[in-house]
C-alpha atoms as a PDB file:
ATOM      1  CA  UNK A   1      92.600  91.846  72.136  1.00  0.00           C
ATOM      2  CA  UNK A   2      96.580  92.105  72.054  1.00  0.00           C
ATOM      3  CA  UNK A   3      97.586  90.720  75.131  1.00  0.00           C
ATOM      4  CA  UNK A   4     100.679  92.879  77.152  1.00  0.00           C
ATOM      5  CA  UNK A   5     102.103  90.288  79.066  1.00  0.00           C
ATOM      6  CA  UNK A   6     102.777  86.328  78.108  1.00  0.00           C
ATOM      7  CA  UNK A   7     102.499  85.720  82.494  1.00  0.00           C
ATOM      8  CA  UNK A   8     103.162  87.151  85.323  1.00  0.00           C
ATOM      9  CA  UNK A   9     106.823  86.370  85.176  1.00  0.00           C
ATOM     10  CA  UNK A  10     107.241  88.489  82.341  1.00  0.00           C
ATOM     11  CA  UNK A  11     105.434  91.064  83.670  1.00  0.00           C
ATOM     12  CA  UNK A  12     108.085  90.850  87.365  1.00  0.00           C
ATOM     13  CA  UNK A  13     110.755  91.311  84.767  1.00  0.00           C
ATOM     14  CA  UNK A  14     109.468  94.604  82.967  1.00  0.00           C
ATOM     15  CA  UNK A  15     108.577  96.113  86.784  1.00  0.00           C
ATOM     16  CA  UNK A  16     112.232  95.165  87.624  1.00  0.00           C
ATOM     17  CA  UNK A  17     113.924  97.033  84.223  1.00  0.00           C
ATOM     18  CA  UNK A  18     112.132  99.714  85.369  1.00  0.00           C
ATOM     19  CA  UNK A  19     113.042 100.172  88.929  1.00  0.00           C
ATOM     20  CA  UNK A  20     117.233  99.136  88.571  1.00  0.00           C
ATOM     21  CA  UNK A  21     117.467 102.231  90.512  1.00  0.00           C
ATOM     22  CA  UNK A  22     116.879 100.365  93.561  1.00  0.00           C
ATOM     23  CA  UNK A  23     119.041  97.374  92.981  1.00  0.00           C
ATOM     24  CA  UNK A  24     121.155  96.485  95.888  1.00  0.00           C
ATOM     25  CA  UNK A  25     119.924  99.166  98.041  1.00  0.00           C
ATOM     26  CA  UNK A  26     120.581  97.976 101.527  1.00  0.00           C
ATOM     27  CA  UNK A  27     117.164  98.921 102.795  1.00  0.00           C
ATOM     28  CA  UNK A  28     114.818  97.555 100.473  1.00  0.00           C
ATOM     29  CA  UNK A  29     112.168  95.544 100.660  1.00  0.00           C
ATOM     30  CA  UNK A  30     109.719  93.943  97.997  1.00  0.00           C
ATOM     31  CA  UNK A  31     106.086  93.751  99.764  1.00  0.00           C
ATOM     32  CA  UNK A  32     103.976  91.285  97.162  1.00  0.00           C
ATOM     33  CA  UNK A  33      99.997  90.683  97.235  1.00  0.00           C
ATOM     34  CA  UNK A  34      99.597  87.115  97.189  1.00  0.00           C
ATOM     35  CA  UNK A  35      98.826  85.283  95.211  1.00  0.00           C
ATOM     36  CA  UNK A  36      99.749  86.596  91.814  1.00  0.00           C
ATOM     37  CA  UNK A  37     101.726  89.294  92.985  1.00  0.00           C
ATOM     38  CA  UNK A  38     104.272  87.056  94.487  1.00  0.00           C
ATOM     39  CA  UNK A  39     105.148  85.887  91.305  1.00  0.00           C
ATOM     40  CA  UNK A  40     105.369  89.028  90.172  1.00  0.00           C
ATOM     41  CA  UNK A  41     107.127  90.043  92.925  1.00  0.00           C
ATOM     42  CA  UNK A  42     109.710  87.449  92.892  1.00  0.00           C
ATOM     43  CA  UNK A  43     110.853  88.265  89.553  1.00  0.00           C
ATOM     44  CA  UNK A  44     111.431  91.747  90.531  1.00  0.00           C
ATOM     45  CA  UNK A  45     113.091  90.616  93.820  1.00  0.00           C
ATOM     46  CA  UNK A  46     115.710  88.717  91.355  1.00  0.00           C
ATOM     47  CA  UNK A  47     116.104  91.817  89.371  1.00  0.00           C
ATOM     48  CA  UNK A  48     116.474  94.422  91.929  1.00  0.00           C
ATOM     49  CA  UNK A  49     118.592  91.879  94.749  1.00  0.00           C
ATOM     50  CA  UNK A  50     116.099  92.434  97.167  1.00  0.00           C
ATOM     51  CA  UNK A  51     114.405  90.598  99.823  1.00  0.00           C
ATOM     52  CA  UNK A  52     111.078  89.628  99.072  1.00  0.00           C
ATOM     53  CA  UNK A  53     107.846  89.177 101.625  1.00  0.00           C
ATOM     54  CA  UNK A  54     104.103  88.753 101.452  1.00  0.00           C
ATOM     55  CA  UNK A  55     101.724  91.455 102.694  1.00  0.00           C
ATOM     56  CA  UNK A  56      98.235  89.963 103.439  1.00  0.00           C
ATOM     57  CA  UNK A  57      95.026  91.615 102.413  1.00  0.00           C
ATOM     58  CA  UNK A  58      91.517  90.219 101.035  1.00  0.00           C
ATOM     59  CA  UNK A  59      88.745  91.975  99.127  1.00  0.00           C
ATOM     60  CA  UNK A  60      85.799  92.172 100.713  1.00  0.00           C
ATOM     61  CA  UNK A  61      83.620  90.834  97.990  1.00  0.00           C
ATOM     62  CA  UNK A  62      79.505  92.173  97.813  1.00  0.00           C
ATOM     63  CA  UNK A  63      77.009  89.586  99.267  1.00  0.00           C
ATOM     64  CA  UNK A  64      75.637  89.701  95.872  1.00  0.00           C
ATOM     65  CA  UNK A  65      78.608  89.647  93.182  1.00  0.00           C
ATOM     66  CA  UNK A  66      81.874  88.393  95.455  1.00  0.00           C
ATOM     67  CA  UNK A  67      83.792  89.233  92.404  1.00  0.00           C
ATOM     68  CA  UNK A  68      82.846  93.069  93.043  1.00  0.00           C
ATOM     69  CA  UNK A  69      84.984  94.363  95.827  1.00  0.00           C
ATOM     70  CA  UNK A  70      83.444  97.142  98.669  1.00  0.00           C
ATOM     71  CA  UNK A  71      86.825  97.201 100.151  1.00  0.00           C
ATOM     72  CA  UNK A  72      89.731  95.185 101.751  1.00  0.00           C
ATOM     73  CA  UNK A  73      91.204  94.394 105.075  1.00  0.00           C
ATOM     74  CA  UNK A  74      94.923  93.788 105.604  1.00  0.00           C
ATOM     75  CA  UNK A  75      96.371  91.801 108.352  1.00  0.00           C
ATOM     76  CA  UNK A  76      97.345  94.956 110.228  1.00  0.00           C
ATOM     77  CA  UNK A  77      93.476  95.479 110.553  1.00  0.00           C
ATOM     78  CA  UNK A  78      93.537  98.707 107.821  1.00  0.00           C
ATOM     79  CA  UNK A  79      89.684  98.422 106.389  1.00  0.00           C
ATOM     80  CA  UNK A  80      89.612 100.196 103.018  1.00  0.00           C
ATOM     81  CA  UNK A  81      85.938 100.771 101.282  1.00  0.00           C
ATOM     82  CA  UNK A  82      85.659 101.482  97.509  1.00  0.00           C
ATOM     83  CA  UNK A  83      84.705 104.752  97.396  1.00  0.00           C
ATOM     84  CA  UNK A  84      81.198 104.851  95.484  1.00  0.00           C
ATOM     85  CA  UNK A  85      80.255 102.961  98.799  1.00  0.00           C
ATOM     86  CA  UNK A  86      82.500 104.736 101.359  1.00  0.00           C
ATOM     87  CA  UNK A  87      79.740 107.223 102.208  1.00  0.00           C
ATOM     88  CA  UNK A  88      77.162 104.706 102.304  1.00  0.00           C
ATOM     89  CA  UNK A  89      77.242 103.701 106.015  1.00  0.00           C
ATOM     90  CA  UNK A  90      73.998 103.739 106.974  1.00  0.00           C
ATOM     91  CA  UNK A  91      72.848 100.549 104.555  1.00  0.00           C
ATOM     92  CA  UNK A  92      76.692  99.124 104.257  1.00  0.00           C
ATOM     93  CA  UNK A  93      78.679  99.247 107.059  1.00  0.00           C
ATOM     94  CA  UNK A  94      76.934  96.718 109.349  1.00  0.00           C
ATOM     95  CA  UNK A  95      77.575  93.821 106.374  1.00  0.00           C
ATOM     96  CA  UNK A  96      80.865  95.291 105.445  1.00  0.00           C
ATOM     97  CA  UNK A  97      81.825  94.409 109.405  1.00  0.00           C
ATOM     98  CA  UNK A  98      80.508  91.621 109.042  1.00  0.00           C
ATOM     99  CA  UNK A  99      81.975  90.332 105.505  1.00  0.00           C
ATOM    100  CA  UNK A 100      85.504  91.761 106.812  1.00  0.00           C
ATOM    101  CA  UNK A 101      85.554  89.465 110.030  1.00  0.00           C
ATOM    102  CA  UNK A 102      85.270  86.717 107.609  1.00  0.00           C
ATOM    103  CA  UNK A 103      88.013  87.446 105.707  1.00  0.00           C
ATOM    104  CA  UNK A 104      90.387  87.771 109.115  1.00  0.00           C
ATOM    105  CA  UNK A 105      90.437  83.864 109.427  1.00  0.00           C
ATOM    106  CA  UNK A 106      92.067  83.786 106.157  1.00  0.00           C
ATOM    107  CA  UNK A 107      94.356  86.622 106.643  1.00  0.00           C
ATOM    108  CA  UNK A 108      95.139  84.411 109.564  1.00  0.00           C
ATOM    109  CA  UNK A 109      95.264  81.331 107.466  1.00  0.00           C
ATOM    110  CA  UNK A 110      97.780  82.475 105.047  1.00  0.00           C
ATOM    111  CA  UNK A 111     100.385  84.555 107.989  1.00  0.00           C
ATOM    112  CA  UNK A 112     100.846  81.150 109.686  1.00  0.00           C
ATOM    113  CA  UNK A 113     101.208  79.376 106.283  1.00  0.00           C
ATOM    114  CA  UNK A 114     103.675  81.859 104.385  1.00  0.00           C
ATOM    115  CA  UNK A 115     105.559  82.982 107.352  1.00  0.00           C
ATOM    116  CA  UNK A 116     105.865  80.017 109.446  1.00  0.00           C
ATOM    117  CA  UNK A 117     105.148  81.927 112.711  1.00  0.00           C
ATOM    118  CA  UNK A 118     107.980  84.823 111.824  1.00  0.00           C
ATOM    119  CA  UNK A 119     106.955  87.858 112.086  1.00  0.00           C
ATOM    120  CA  UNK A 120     106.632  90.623 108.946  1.00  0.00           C
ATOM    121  CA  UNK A 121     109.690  92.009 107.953  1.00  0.00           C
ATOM    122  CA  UNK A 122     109.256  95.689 108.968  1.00  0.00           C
ATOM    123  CA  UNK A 123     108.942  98.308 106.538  1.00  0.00           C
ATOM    124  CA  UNK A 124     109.703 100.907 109.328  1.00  0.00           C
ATOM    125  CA  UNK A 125     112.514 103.870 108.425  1.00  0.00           C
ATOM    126  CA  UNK A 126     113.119 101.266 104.623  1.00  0.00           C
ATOM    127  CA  UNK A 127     112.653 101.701 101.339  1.00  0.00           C
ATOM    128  CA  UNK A 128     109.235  99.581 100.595  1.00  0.00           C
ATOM    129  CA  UNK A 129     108.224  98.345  96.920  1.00  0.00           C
ATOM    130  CA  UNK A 130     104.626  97.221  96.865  1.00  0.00           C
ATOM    131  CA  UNK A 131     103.806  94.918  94.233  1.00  0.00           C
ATOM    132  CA  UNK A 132     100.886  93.038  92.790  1.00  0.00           C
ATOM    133  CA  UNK A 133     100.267  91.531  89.080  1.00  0.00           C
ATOM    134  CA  UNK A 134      97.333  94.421  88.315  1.00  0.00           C
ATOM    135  CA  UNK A 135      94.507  96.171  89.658  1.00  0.00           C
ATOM    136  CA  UNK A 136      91.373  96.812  88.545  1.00  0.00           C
ATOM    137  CA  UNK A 137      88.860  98.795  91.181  1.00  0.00           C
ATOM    138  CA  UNK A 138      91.908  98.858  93.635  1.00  0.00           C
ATOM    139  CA  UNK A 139      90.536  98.327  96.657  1.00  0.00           C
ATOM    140  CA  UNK A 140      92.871  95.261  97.790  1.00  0.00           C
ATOM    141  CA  UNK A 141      95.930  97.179  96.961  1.00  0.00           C
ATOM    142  CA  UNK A 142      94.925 100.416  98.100  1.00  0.00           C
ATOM    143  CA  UNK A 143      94.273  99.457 101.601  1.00  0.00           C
ATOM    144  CA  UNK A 144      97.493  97.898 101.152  1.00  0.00           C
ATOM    145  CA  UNK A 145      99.193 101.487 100.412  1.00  0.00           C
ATOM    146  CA  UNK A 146      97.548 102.337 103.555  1.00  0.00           C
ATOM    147  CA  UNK A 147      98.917 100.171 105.677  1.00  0.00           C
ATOM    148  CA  UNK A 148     101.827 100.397 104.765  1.00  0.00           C
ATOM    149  CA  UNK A 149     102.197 103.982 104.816  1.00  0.00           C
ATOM    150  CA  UNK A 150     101.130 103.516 108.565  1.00  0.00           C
ATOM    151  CA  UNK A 151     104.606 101.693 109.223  1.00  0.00           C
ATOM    152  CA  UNK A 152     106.489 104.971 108.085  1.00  0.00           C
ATOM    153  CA  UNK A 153     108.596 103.480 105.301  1.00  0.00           C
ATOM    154  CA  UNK A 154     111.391 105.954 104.016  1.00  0.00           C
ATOM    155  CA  UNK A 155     110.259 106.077 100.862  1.00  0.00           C
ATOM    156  CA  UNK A 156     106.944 103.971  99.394  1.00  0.00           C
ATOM    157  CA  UNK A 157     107.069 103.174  95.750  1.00  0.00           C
ATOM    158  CA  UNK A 158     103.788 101.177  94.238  1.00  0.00           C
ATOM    159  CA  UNK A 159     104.708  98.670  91.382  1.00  0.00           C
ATOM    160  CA  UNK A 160     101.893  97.672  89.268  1.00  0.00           C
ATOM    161  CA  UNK A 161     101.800  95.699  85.703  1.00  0.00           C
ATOM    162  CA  UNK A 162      98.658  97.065  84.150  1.00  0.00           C
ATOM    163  CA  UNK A 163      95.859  99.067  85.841  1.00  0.00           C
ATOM    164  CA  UNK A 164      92.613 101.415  84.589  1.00  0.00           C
ATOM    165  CA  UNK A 165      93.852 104.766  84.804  1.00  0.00           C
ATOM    166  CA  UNK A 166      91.524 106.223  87.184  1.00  0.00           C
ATOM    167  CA  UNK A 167      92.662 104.013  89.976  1.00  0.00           C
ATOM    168  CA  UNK A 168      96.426 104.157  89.099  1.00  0.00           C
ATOM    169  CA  UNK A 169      95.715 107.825  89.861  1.00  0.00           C
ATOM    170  CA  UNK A 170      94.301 107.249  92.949  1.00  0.00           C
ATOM    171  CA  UNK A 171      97.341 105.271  93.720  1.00  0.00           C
ATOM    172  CA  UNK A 172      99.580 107.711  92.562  1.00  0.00           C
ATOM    173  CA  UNK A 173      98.198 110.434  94.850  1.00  0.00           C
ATOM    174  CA  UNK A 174      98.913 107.819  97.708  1.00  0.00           C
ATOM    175  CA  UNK A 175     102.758 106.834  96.884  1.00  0.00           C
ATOM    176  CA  UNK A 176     106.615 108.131  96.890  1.00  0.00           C
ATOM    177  CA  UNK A 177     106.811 106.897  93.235  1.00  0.00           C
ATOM    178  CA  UNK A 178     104.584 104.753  90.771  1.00  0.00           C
ATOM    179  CA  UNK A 179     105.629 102.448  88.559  1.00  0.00           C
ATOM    180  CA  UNK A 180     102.779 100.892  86.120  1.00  0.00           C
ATOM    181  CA  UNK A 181     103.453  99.540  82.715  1.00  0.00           C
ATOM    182  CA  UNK A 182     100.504  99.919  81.511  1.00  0.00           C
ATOM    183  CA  UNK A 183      96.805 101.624  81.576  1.00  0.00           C
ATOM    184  CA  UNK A 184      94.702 100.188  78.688  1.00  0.00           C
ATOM    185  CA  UNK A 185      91.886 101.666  77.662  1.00  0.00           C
ATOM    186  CA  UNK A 186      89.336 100.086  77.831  1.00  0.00           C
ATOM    187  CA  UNK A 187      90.405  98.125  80.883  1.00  0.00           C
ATOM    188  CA  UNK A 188      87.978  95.145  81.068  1.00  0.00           C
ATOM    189  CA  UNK A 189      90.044  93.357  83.673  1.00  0.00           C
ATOM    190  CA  UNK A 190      93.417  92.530  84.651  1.00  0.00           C
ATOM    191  CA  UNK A 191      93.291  89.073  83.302  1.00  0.00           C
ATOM    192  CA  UNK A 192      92.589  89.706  80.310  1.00  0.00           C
ATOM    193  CA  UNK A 193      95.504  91.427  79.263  1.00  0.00           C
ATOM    194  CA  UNK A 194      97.808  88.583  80.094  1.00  0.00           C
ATOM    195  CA  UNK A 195      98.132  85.322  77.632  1.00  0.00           C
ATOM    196  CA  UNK A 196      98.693  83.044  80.758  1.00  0.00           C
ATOM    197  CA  UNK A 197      96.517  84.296  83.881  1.00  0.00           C
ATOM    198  CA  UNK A 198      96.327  80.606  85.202  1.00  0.00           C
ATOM    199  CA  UNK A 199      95.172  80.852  89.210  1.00  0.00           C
ATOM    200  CA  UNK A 200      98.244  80.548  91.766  1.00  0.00           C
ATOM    201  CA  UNK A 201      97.889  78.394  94.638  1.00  0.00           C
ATOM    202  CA  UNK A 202      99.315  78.311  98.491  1.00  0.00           C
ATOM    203  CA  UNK A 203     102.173  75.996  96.809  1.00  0.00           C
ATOM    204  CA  UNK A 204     103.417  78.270  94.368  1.00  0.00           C
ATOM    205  CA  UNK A 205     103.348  81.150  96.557  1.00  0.00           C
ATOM    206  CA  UNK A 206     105.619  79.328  99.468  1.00  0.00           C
ATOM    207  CA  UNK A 207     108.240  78.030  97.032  1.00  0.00           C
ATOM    208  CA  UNK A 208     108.633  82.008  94.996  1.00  0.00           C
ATOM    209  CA  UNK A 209     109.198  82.610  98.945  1.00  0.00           C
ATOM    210  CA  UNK A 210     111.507  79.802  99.726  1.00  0.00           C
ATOM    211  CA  UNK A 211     113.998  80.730  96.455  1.00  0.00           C
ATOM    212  CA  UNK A 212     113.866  84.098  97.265  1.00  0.00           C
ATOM    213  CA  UNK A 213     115.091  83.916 100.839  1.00  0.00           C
ATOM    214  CA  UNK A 214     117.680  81.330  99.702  1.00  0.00           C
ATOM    215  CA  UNK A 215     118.994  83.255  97.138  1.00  0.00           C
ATOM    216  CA  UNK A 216     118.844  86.581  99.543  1.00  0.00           C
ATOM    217  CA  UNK A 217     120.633  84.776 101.956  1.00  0.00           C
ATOM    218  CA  UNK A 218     123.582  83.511  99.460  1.00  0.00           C
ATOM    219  CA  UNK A 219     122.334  79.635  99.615  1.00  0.00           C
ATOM    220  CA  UNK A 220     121.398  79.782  96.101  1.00  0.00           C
ATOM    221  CA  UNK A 221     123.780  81.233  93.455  1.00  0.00           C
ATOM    222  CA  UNK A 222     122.677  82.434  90.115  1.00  0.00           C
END
């Protein structure tokens, strides 16, 4: 299979060629999924001059296949459940609950680590670009969408490297403006269509965070 993207660098750069519309705009905001989407997201905060911040959500894995995702929770509490489950309350939503309270201790876990006790920047009355480095059944960054919609952002604009098309069209329906680079068919997974899909840790995340809020605030030139 031809790979699309060597990493996720590459892929922040394409995202930010595409949206130079919005470079310099005095109310914008880059909102990245972390992990891999900060990456992503950093290179587009370089491209577009824009400060970049983390928005925290975690899939909600099944009990059975954690890789499989019945929906996310953000840290603003938004629970979103993959839809071929959504109507299934009666045998689901007990050990949804209960799977989703799990995930709030490290929702917790990563706020205090990546923002140091600040507070999120608010999207409120701005132009907000959410970003991640692909999606697959969606769930993580459509509960995402969600929550941020909730915050009444100007105008919403989803950034995505490579995504089925099914769920890019749910995102689509969901968003000011889409962005996506790519919809391969078939999908298999997001991984797969990158050469270099190595696994980002709390490390990498906090320094794309650290150069991007130096360089935003005119401490680092170049």
């Amino acid at each position: 299979m031809t790979k699309i993207f060597r990493d996720r660098e590459e892929a922040g750069y394409r995202l930010g060629q595409r949206l130079l519309a919005y470079r310099d705009n005095p109310d914008g905001l880059v909102f990245a999924l972390p992990r891999g989407g900060v990456i992503v997201g950093y290179q587009l905060s370089l491209a577009l001059h824009l400060p970049l911040e983390v928005f925290i959500a975690c899939k909600v894995g099944s009990p059975e296949n954690p890789e499989y995702a019945l929906g996310a929770i953000t840290e603003m509490g938004n629970l979103h459940m993959n839809p071929i489950y959504a109507g299934d309350h009666r045998r689901l939503t007990t050990s949804v609950e209960e799977l989703a309270e799990e995930k709030r201790a490290e929702i917790l876990r990563r706020r205090q680590l990546y923002r140091q006790g600040r507070s999120l920047l608010a999207p409120t009355g701005r132009l907000a670009i959410l970003v991640d480095d692909g999606i697959a059944t969606g769930a993580t960054f459509l509960a995402a969408v969600e929550a941020l919609r909730e915050q009444a952002p100007s105008r919403l604009v989803a950034a995505l490297p490579v995504g089925p098309a099914e769920t890019v069209e749910q995102v689509r329906g969901l968003v000011d403006e889409l962005v996506v680079l790519a919809c391969p068919e078939p999908f298999w997974s997001v991984g797969t269509h990158y050469a270099d899909f190595s696994q980002i840790n709390d490390e990498e995340v906090l320094t794309c965070l650290d150069l991007a809020n130096a360089r935003h605030d005119g401490t680092v030139q170049g």
